[in-house]
N, C-alpha and C. Protein backbone atom coordinates (compact mmCIF):
# COMPACT_ATOMS: atom_id res chain seq x y z
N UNK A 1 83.85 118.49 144.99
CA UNK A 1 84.42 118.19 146.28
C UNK A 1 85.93 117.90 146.16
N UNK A 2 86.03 117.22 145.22
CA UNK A 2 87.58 117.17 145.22
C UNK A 2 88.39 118.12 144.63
N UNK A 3 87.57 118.96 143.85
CA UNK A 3 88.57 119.76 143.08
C UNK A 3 88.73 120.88 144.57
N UNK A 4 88.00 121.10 145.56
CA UNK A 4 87.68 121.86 146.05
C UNK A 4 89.05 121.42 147.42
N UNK A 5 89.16 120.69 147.50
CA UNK A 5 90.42 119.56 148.57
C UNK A 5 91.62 120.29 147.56
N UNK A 6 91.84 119.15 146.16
CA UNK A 6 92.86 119.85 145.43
C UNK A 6 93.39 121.34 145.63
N UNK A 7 92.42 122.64 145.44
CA UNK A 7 92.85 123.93 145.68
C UNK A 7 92.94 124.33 147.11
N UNK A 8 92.48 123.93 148.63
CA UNK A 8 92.90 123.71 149.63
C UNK A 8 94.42 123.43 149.95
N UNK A 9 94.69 122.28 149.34
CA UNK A 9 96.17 121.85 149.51
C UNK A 9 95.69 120.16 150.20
N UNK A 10 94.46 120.02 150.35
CA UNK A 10 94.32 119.06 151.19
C UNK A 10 94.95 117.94 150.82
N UNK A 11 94.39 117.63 149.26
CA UNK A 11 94.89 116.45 148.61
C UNK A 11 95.90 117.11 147.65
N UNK A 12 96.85 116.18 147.68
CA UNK A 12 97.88 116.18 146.77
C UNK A 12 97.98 115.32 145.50
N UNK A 13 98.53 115.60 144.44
CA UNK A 13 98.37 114.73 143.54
C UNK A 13 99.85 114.69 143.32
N UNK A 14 100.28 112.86 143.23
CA UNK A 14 101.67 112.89 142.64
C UNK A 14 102.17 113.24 141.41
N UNK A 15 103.57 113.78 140.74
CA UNK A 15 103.75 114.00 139.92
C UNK A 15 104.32 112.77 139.27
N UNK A 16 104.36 112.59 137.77
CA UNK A 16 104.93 111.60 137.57
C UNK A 16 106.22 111.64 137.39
N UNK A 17 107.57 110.64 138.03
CA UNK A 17 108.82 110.97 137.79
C UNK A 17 108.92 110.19 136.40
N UNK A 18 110.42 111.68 135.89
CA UNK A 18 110.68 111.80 134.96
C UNK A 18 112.07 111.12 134.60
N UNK A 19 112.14 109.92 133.84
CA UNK A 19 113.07 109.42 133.68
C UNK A 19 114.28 109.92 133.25
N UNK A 20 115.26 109.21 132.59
CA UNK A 20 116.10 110.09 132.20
C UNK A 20 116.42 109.93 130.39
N UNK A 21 115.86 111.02 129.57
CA UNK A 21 116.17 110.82 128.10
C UNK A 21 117.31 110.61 127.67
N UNK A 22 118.07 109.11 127.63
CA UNK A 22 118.59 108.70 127.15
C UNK A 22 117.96 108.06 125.54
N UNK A 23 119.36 108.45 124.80
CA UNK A 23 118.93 107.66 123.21
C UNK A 23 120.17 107.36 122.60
N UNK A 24 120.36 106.02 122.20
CA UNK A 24 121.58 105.47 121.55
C UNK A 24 121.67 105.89 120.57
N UNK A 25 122.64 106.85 119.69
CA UNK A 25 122.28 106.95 118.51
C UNK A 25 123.25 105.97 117.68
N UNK A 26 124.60 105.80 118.03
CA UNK A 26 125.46 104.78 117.22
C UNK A 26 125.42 103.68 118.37
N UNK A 27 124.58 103.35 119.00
CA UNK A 27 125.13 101.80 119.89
C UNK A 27 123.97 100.67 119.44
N UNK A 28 124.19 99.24 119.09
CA UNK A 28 123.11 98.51 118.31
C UNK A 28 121.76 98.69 119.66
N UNK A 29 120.92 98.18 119.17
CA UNK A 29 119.82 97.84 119.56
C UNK A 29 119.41 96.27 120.39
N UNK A 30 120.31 95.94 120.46
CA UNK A 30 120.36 94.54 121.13
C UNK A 30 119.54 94.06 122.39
N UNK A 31 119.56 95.20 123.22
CA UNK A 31 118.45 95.53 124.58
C UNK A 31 116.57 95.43 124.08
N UNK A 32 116.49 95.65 122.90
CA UNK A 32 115.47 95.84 122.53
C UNK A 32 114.50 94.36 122.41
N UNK A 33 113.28 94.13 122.71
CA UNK A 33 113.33 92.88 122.80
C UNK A 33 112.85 92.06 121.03
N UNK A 34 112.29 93.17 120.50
CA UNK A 34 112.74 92.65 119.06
C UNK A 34 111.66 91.62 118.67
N UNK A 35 110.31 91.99 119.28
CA UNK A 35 109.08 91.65 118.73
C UNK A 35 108.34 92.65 117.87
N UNK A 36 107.54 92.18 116.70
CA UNK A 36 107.17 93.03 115.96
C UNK A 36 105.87 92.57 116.02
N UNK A 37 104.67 93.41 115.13
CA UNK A 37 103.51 92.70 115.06
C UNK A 37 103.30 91.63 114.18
N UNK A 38 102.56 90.58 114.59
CA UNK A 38 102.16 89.51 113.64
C UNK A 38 103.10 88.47 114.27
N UNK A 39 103.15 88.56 115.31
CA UNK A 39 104.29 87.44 115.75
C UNK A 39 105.75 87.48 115.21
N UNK A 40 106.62 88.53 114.04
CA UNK A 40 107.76 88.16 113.82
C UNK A 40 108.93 88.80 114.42
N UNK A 41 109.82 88.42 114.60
CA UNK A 41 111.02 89.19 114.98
C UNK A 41 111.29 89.86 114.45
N UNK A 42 111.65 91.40 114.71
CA UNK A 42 111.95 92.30 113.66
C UNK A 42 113.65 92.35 113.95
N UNK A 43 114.13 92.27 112.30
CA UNK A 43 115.50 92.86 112.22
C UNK A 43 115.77 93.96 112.39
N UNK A 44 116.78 94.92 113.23
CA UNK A 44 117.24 96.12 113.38
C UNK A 44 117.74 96.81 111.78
N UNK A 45 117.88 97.64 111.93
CA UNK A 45 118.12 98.63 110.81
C UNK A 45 119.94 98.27 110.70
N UNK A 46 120.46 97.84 109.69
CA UNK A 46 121.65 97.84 109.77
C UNK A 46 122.28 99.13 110.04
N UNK A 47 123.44 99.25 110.65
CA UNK A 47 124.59 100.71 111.04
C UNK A 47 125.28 100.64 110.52
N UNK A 48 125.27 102.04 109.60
CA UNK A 48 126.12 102.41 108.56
C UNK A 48 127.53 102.44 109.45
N UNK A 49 128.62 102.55 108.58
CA UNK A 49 129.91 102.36 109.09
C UNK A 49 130.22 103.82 109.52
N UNK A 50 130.88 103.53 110.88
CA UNK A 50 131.91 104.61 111.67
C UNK A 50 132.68 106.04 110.69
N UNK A 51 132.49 106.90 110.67
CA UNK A 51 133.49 107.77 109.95
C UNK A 51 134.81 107.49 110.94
N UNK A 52 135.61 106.91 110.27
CA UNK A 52 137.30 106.75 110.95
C UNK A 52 138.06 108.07 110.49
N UNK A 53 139.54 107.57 110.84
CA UNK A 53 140.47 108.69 110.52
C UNK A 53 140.98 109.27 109.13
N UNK A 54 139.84 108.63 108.16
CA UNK A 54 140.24 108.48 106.43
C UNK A 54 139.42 110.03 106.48
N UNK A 55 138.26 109.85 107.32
CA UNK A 55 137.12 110.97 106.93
C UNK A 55 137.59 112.44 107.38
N UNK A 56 138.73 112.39 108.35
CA UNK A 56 138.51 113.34 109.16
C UNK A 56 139.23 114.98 108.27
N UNK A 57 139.40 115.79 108.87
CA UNK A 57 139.44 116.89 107.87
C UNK A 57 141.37 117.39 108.55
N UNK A 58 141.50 116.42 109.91
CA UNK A 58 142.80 116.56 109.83
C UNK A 58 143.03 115.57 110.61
N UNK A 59 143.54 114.74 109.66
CA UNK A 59 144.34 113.69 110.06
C UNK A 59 145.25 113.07 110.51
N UNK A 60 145.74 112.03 111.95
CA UNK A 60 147.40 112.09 111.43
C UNK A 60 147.99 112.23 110.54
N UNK A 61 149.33 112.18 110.76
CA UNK A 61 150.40 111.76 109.78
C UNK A 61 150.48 110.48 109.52
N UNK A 62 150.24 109.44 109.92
CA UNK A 62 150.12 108.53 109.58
C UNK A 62 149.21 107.89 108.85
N UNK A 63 147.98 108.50 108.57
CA UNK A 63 147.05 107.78 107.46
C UNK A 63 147.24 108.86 106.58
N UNK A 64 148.24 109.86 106.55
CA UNK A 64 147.88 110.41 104.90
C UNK A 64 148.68 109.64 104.32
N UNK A 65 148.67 109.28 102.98
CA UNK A 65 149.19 108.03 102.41
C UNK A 65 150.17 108.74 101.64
N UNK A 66 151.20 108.28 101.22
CA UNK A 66 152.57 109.00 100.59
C UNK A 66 152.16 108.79 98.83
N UNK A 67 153.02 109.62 97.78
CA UNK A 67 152.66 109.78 96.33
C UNK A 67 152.43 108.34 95.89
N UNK A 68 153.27 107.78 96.48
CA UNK A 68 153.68 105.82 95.91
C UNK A 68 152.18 105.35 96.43
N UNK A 69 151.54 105.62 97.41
CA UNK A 69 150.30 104.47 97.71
C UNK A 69 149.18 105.22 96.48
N UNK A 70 149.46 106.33 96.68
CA UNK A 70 148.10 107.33 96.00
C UNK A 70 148.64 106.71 94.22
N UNK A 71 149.32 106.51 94.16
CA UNK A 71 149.71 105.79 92.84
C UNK A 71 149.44 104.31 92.32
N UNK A 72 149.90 103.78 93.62
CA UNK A 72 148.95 102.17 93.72
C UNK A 72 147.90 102.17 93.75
N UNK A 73 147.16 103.08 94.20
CA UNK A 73 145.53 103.38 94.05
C UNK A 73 145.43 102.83 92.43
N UNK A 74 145.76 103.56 91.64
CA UNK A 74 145.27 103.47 90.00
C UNK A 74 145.42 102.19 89.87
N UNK A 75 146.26 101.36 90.21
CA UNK A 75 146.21 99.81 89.50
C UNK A 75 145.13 99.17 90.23
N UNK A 76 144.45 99.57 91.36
CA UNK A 76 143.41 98.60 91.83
C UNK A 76 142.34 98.50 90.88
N UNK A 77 141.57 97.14 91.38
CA UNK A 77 140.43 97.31 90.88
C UNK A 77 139.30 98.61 91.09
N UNK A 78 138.41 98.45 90.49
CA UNK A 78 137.84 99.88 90.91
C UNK A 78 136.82 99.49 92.10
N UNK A 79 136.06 98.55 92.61
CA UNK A 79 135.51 98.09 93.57
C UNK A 79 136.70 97.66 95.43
N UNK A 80 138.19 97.75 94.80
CA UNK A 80 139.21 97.94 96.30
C UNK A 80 139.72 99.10 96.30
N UNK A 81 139.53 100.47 95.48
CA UNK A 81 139.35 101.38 95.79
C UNK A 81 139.15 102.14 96.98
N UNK A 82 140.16 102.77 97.88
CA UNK A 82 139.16 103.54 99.01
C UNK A 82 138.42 104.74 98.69
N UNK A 83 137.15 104.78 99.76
CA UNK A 83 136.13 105.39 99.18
C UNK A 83 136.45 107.01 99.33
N UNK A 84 137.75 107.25 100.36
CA UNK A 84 137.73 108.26 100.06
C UNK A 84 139.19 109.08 100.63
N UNK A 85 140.21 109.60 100.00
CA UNK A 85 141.85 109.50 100.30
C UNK A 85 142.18 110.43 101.22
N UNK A 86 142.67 110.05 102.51
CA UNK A 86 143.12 111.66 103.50
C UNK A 86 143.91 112.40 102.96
N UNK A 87 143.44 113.71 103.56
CA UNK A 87 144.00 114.91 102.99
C UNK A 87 144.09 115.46 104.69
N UNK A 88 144.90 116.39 104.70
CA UNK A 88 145.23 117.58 105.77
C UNK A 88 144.48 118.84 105.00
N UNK A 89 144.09 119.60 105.78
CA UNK A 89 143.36 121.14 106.26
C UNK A 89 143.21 122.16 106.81
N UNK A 90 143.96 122.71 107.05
CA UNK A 90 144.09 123.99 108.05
C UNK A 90 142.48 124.14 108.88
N UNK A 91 141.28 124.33 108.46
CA UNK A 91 140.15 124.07 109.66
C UNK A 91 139.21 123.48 108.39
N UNK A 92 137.90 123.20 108.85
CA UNK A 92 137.02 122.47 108.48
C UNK A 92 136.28 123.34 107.21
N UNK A 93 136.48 124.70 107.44
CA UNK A 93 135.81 125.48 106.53
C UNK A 93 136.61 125.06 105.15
N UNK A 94 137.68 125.13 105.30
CA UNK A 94 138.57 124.63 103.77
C UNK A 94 138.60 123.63 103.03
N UNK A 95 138.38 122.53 103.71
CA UNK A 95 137.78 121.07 103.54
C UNK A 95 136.47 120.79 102.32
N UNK A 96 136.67 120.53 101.00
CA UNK A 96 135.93 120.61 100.28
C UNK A 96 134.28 119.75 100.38
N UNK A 97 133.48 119.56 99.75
CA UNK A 97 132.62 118.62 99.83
C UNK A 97 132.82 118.08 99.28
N UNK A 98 132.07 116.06 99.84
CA UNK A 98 132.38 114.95 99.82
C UNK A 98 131.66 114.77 98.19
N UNK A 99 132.57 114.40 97.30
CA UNK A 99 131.88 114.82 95.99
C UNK A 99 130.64 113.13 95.88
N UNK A 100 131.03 112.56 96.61
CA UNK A 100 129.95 111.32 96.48
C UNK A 100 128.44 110.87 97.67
N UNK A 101 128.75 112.22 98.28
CA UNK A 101 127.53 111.75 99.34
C UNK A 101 126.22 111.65 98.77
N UNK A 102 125.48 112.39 97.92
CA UNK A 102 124.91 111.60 97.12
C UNK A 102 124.49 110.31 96.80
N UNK A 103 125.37 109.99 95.80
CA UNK A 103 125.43 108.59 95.79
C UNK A 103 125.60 107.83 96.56
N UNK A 104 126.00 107.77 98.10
CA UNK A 104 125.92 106.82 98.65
C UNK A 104 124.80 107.27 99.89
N UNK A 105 124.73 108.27 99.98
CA UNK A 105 123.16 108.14 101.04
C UNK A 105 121.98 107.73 99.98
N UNK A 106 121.86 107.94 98.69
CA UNK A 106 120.96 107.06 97.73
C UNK A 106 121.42 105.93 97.77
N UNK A 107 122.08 105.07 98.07
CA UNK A 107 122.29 103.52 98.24
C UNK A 107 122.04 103.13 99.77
N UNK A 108 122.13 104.10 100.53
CA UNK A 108 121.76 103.03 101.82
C UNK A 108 120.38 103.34 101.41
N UNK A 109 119.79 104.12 101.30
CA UNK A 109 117.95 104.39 101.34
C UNK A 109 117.86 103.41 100.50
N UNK A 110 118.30 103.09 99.25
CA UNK A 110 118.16 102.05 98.48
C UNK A 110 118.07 100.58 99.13
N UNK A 111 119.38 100.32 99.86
CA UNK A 111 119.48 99.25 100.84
C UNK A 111 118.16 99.15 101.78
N UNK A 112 118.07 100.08 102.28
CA UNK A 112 116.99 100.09 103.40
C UNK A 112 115.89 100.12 102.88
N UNK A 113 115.14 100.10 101.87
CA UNK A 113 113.88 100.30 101.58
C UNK A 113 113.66 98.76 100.82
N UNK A 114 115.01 97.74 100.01
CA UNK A 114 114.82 96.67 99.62
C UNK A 114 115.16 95.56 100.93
N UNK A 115 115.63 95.91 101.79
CA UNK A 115 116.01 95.07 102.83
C UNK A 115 114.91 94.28 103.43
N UNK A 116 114.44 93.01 103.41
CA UNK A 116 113.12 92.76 104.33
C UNK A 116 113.32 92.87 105.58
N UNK A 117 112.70 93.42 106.26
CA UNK A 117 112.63 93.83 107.44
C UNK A 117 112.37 92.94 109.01
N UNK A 118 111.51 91.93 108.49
CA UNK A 118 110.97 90.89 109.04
C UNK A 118 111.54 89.40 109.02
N UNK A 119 111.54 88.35 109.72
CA UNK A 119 112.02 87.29 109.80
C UNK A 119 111.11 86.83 109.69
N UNK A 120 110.50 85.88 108.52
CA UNK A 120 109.02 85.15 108.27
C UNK A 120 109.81 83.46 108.56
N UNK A 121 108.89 83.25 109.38
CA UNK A 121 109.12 81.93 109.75
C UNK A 121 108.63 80.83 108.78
N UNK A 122 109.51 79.77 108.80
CA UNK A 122 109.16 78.49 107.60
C UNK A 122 108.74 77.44 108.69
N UNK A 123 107.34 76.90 107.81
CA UNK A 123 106.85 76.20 107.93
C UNK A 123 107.11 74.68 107.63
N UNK A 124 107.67 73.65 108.26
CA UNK A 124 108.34 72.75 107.45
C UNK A 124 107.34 71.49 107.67
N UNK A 125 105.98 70.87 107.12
CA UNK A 125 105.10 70.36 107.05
C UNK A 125 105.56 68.91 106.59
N UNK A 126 105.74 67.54 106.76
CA UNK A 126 105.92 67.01 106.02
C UNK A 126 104.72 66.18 105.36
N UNK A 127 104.35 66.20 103.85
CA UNK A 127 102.89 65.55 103.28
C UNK A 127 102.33 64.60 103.95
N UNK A 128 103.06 63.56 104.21
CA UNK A 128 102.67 62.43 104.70
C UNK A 128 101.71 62.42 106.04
N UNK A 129 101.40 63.93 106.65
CA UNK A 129 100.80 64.26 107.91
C UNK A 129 99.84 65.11 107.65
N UNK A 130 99.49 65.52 106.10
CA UNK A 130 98.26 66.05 105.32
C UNK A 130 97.67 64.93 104.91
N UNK A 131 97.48 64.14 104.86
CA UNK A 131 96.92 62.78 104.42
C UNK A 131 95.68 62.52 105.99
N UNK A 132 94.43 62.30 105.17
CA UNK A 132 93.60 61.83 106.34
C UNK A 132 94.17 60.51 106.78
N UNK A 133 93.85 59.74 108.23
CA UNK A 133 94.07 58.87 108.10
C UNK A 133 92.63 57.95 108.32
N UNK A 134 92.53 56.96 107.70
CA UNK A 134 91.93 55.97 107.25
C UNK A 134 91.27 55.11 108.29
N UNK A 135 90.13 55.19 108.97
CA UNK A 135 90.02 54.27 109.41
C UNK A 135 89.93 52.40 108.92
N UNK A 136 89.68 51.62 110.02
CA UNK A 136 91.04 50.44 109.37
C UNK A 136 89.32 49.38 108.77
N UNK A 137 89.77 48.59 108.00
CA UNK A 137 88.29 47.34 107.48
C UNK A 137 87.48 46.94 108.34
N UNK A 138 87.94 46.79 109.35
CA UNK A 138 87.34 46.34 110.63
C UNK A 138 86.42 47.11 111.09
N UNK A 139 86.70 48.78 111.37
CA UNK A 139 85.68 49.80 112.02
C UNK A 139 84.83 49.53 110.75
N UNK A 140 84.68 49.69 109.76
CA UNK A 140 83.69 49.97 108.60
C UNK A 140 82.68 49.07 108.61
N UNK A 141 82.77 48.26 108.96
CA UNK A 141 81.66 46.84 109.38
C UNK A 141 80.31 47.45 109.34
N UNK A 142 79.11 46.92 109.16
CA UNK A 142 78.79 46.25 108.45
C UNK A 142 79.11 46.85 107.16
N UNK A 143 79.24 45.47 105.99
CA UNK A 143 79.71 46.30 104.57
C UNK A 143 79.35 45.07 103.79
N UNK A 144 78.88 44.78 102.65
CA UNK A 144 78.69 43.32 101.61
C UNK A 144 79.86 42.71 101.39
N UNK A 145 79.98 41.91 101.97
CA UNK A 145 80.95 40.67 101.15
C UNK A 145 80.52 39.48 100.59
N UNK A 146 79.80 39.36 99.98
CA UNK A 146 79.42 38.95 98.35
C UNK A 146 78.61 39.20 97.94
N UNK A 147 78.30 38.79 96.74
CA UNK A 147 77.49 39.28 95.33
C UNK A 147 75.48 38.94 95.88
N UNK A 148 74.84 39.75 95.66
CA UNK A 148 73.67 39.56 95.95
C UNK A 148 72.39 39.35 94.66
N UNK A 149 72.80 40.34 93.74
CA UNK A 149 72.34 40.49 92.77
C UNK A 149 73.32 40.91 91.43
N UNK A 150 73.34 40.56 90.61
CA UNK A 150 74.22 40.35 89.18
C UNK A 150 73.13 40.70 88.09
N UNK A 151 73.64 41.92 87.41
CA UNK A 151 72.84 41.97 86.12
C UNK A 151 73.09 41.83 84.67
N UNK A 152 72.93 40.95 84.44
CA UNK A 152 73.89 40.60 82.91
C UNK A 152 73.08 40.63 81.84
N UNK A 153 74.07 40.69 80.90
CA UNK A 153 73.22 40.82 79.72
C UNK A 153 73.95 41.73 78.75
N UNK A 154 74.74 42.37 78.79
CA UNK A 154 75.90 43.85 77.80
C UNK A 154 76.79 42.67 77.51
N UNK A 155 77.03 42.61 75.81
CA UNK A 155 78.62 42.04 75.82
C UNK A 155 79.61 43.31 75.49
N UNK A 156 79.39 45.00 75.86
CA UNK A 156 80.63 45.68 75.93
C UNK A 156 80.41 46.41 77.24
N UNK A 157 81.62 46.67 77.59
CA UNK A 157 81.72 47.92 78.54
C UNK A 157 80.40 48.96 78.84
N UNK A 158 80.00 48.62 79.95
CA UNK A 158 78.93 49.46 80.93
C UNK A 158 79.29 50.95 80.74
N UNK A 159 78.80 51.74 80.10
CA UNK A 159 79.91 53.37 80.31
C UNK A 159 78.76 54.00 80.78
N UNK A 160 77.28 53.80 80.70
CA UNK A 160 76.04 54.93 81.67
C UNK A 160 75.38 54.17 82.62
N UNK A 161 75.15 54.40 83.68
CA UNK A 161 73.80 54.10 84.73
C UNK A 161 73.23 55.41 85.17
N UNK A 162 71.79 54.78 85.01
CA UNK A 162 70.75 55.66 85.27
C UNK A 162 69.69 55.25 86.19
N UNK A 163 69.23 55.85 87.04
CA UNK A 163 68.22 55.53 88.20
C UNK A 163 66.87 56.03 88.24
N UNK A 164 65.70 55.67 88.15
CA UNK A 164 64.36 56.42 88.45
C UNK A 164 64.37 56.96 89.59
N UNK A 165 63.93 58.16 89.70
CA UNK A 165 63.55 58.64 90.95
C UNK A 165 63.12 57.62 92.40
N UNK A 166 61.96 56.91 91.70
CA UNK A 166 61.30 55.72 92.97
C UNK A 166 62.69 54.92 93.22
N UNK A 167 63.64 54.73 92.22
CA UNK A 167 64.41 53.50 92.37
C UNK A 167 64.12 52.23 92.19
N UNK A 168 63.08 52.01 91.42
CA UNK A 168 62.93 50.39 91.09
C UNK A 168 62.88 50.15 89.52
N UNK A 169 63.51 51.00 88.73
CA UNK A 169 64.17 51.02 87.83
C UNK A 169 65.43 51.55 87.59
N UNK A 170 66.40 50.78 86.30
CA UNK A 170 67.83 51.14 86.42
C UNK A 170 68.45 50.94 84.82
N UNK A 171 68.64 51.92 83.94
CA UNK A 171 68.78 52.07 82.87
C UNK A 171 70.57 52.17 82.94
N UNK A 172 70.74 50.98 81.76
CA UNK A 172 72.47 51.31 81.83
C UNK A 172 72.81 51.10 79.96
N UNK A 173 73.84 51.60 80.17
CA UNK A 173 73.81 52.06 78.49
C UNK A 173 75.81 51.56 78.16
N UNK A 174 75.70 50.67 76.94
CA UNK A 174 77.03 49.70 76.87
C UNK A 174 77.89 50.10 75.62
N UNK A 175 79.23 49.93 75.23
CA UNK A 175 79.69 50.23 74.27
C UNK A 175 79.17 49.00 73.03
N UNK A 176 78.37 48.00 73.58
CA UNK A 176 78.10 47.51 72.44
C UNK A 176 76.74 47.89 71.38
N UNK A 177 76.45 49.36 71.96
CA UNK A 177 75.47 50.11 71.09
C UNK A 177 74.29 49.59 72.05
N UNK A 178 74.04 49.12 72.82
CA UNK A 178 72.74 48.87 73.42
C UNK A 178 72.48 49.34 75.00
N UNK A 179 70.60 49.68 75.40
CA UNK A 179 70.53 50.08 76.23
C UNK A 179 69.66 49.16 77.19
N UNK A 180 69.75 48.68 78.10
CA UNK A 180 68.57 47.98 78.93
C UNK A 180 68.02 48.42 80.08
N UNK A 181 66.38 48.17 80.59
CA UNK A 181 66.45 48.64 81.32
C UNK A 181 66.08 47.73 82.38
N UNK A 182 66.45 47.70 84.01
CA UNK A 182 66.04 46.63 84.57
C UNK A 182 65.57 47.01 85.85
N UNK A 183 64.77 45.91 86.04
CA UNK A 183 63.80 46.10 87.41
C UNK A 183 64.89 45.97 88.53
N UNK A 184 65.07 46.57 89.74
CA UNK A 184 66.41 46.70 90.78
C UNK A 184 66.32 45.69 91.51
N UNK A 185 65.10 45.23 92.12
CA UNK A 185 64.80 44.31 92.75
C UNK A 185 64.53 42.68 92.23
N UNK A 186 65.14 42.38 91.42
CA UNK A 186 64.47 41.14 90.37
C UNK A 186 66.29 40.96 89.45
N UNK A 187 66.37 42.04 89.20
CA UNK A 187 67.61 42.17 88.02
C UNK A 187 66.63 41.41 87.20
C-alpha cells in the first residue's frame, strides 16, 4: 500500500539535506568537544609546523641569506642549525629534493606513535580515609570486664592451645617443656 502511494506521487518522502563538506586541514581542533572513550579527554594530534618562506622554491630577496650568514651557519651548534637554507629557482621543476624528508617524516610518526594520547586522570586518595573506622567501646557492649576463670599452673610462656571438639576440654602446651590438660568449665 505504501509503496503503491510512493509510485503514485501520493506520498512523498523527504530528502535528507546535505550539509556542507567542510574539513580543517591546518586549523586546530579546538571546536571539537574532546571526549574520548573511557571517560578521558583526548589530546589532539600535535601540528606539524607551517612551511614558511625558508621552504619555498622562490623566495624573496630578503630571506635568501648573503655568503657571511651561510658562513655563520658553520660555527653554530649543530642542533641551531636551520633545517633548511633558501635558495631561488627559476620554477619548481628545478628545485631539487628535500634531502631530509625522510628523516623527519620518520620522527614525527616516531613522535606520534610514542606520544600518549590520553589524559589519565590522578587519583589523589589520602590513606587515612582507607582505614575502616572503628566503632567506639561503648557500641561494643556487652563485653567481660573482669577475670572469670584463671588457669594456672605453666611456669613458661603458653605458645599452644588446643580445644576438643565438645569444648569441655583445653590442652595448652608451655616453653617450660610441659603439657596440661584442663576441664573449661572448672579450670
Amino acid at each position: 500500500m505504501l509503496v503503491r502511494a510512493i509510485r503514485n506521487g501520493n506520498l512523498k518522502l523527504d530528502k535528507p539535506k546535505e550539509g556542507p563538506n567542510i574539513y580543517l586541514l591546518w586549523g586546530d581542533d579546538s571546536s571539537s568537544t574532546g571526549k574520548a572513550e573511557h571517560g578521558l579527554s583526548n589530546i589532539p594530534v600535535p601540528k606539524p609546523k607551517l612551511p614558511g618562506h625558508e621552504e619555498s622554491y622562490n623566495p624573496s630577496i630578503e630571506y635568501i641569506p648573503t655568503q657571511e650568514e651561510i658562513n655563520s651557519y658553520q660555527l653554530m651548534y649543530e642542533e641551531d642549525h636551520p633545517t633548511s637554507i633558501p635558495k631561488r629557482f627559476e620554477s619548481l621543476r628545478k628545485a631539487p629534493a628535500y634531502d631530509k624528508v625522510l628523516k623527519e617524516s620518520f620522527d614525527r610518526c616516531l613522535d606520534l606513535h610514542l606520544c600518549p594520547r590520553t589524559r589519565k586522570k590522578r587519583i589523589n586518595i589520602d590513606p587515612e580515609s582507607l582505614k575502616p573506622k572503628l566503632p567506639s567501646r561503648k557500641d561494643l557492649k556487652p563485653y567481660p570486664s573482669r577475670c572469670y576463670l584463671e588457669n594456672k599452673g605453666h611456669k613458661g610462656t603458653v605458645m599452644l592451645i588446643s580445644t576438643e571438639i565438645s569444648g569441655q576440654w583445653l590442652a595448652s602446651g608451655s616453653t617450660d617443656g610441659t603439657v596440661h590438660i584442663w576441664e573449661v568449665k572448672t579450670g
